[in-house]
C-alpha atoms as a PDB file:
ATOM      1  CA  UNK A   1       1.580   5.859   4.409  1.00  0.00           C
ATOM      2  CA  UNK A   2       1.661   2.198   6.191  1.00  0.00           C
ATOM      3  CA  UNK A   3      -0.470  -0.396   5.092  1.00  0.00           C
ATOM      4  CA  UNK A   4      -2.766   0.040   7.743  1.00  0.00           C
ATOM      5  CA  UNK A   5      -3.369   3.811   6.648  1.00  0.00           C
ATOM      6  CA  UNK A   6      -4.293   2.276   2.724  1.00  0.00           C
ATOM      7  CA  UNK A   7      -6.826   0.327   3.873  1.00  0.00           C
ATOM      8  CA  UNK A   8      -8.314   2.748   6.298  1.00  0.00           C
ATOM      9  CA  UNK A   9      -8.400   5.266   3.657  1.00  0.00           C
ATOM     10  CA  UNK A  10     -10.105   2.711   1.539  1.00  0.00           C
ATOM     11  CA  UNK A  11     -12.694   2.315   3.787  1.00  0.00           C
ATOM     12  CA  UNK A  12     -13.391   6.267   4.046  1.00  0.00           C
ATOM     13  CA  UNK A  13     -13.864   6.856   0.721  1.00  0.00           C
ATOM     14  CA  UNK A  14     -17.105   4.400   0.380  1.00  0.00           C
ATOM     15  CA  UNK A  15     -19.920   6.319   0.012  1.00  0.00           C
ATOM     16  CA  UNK A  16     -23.032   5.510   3.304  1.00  0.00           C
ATOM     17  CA  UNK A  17     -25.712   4.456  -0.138  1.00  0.00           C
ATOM     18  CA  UNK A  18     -22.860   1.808  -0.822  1.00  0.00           C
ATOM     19  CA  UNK A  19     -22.158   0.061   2.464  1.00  0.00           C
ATOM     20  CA  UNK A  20     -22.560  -3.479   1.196  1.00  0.00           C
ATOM     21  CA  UNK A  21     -20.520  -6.086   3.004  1.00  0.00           C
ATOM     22  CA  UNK A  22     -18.300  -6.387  -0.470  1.00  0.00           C
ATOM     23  CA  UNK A  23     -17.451  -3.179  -0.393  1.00  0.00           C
ATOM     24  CA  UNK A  24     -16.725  -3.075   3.157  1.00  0.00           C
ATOM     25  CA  UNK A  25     -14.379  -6.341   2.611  1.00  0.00           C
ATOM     26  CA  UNK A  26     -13.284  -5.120  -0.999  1.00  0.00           C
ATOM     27  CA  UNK A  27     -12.654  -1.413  -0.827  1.00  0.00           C
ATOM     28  CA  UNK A  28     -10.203  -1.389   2.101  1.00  0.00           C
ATOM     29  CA  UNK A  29      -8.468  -4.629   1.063  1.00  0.00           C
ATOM     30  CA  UNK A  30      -8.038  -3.155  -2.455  1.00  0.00           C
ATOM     31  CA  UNK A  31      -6.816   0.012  -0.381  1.00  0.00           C
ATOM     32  CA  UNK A  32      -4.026  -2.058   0.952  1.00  0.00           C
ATOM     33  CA  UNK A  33      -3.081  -3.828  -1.828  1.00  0.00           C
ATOM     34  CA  UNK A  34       0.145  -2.165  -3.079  1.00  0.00           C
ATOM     35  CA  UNK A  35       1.105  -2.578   0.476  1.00  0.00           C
ATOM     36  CA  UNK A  36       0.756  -6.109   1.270  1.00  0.00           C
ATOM     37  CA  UNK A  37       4.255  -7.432  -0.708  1.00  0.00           C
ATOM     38  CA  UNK A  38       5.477  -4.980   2.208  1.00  0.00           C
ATOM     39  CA  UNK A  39       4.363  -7.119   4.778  1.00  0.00           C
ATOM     40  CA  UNK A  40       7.833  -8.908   5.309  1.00  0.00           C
ATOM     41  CA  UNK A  41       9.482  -5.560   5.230  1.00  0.00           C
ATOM     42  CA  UNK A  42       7.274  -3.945   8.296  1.00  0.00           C
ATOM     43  CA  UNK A  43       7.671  -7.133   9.992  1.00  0.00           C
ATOM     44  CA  UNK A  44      11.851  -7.694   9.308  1.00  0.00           C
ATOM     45  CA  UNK A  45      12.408  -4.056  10.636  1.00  0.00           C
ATOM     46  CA  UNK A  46       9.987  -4.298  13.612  1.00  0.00           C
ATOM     47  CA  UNK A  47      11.980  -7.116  14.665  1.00  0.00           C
ATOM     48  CA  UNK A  48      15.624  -5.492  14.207  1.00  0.00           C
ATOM     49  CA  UNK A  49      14.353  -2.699  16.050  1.00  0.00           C
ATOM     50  CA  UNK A  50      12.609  -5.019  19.061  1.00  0.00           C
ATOM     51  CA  UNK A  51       9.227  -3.301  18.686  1.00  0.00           C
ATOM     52  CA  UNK A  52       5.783  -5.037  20.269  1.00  0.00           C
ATOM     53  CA  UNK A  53       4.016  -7.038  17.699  1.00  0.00           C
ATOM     54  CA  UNK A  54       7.048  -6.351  14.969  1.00  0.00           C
ATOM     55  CA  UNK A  55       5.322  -3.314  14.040  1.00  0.00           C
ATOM     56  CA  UNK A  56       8.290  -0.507  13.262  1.00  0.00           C
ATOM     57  CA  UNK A  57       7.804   3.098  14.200  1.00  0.00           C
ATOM     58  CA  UNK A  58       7.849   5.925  11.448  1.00  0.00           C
ATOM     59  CA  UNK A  59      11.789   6.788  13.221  1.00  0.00           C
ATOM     60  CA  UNK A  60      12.778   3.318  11.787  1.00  0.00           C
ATOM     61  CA  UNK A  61      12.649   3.873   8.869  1.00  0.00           C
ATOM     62  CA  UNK A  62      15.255   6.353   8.765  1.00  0.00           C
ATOM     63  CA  UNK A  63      18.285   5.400   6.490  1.00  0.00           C
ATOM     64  CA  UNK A  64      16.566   1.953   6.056  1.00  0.00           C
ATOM     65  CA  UNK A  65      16.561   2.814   1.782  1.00  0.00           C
ATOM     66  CA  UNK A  66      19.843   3.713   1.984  1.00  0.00           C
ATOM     67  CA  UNK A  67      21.259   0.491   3.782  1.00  0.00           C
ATOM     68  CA  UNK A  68      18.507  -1.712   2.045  1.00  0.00           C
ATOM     69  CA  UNK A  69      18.131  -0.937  -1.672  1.00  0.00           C
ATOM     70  CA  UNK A  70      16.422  -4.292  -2.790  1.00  0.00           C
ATOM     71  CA  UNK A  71      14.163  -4.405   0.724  1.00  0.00           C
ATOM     72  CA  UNK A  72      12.966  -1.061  -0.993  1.00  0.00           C
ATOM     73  CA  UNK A  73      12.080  -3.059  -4.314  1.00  0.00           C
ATOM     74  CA  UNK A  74       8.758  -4.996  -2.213  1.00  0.00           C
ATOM     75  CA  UNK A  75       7.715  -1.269  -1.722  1.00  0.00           C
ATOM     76  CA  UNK A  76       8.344   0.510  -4.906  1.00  0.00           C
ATOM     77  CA  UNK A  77       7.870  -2.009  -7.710  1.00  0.00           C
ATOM     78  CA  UNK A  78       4.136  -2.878  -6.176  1.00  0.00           C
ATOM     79  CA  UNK A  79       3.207   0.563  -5.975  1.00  0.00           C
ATOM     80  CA  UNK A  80       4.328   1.336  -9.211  1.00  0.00           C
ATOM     81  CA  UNK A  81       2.889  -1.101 -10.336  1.00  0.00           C
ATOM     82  CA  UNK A  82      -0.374  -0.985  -9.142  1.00  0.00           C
ATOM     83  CA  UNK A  83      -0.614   3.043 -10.202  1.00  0.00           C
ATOM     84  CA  UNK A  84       0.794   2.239 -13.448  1.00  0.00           C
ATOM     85  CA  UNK A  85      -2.338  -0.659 -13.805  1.00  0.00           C
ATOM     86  CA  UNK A  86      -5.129   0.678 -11.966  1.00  0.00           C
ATOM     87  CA  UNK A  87      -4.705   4.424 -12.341  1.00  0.00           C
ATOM     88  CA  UNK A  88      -3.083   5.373 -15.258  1.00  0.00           C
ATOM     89  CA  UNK A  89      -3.987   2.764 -17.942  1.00  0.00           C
ATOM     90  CA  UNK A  90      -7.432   3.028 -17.507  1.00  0.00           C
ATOM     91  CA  UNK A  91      -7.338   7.006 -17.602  1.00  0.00           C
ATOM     92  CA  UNK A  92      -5.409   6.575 -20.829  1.00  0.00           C
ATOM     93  CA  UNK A  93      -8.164   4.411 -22.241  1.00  0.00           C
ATOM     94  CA  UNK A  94     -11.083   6.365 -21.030  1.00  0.00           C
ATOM     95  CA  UNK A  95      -9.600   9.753 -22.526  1.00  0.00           C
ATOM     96  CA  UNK A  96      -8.246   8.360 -24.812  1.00  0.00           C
ATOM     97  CA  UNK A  97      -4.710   9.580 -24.935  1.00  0.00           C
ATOM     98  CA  UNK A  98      -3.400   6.629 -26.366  1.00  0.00           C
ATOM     99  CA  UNK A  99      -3.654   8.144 -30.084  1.00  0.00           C
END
């Protein structure tokens, strides 16, 4: 899922009571968030690959982890991150697994 897709699933996922403008500026950008280290990354391959606005297609993306290991790191460490922080932890901590 692209960055674009994050943020656009962030926005579904508001409820219609809770349409305030900070949710509607919050939710998707929070969406997006393990995403946007991965900025440089969409960019740097839309580029090698010549596509309009240096947006890559899903096909170039093929073999790109295997010829770029640390390019991967902006990807994985973010999103691992961001689970491990946002996801995890606090469902430790509410259930209180952490016994």
């Amino acid at each position: 899922m692209d960055i674009i897709s994050h943020a656009i699933v962030g926005r579904m996922l508001i409820s219609k009571k809770s349409n305030t403008f900070k949710d509607l500026i919050f939710v998707p950008f929070f969406g997006a968030l393990p995403d946007i280290f991965q900025i440089p990354l969409y960019v740097y391959i839309g580029y090698i690959n010549s596509r309009p606005f240096f947006y890559p297609l899903t096909s170039d993306w093929n073999g790109f982890r295997d010829l770029n290991p640390l390019w991967v790191l902006w990807w994985d460490i973010p999103h691992s991150l961001f689970f491990l922080l946002l996801v995890v932890t606090p469902i430790v901590l509410l259930l209180k697994l952490n016994n």
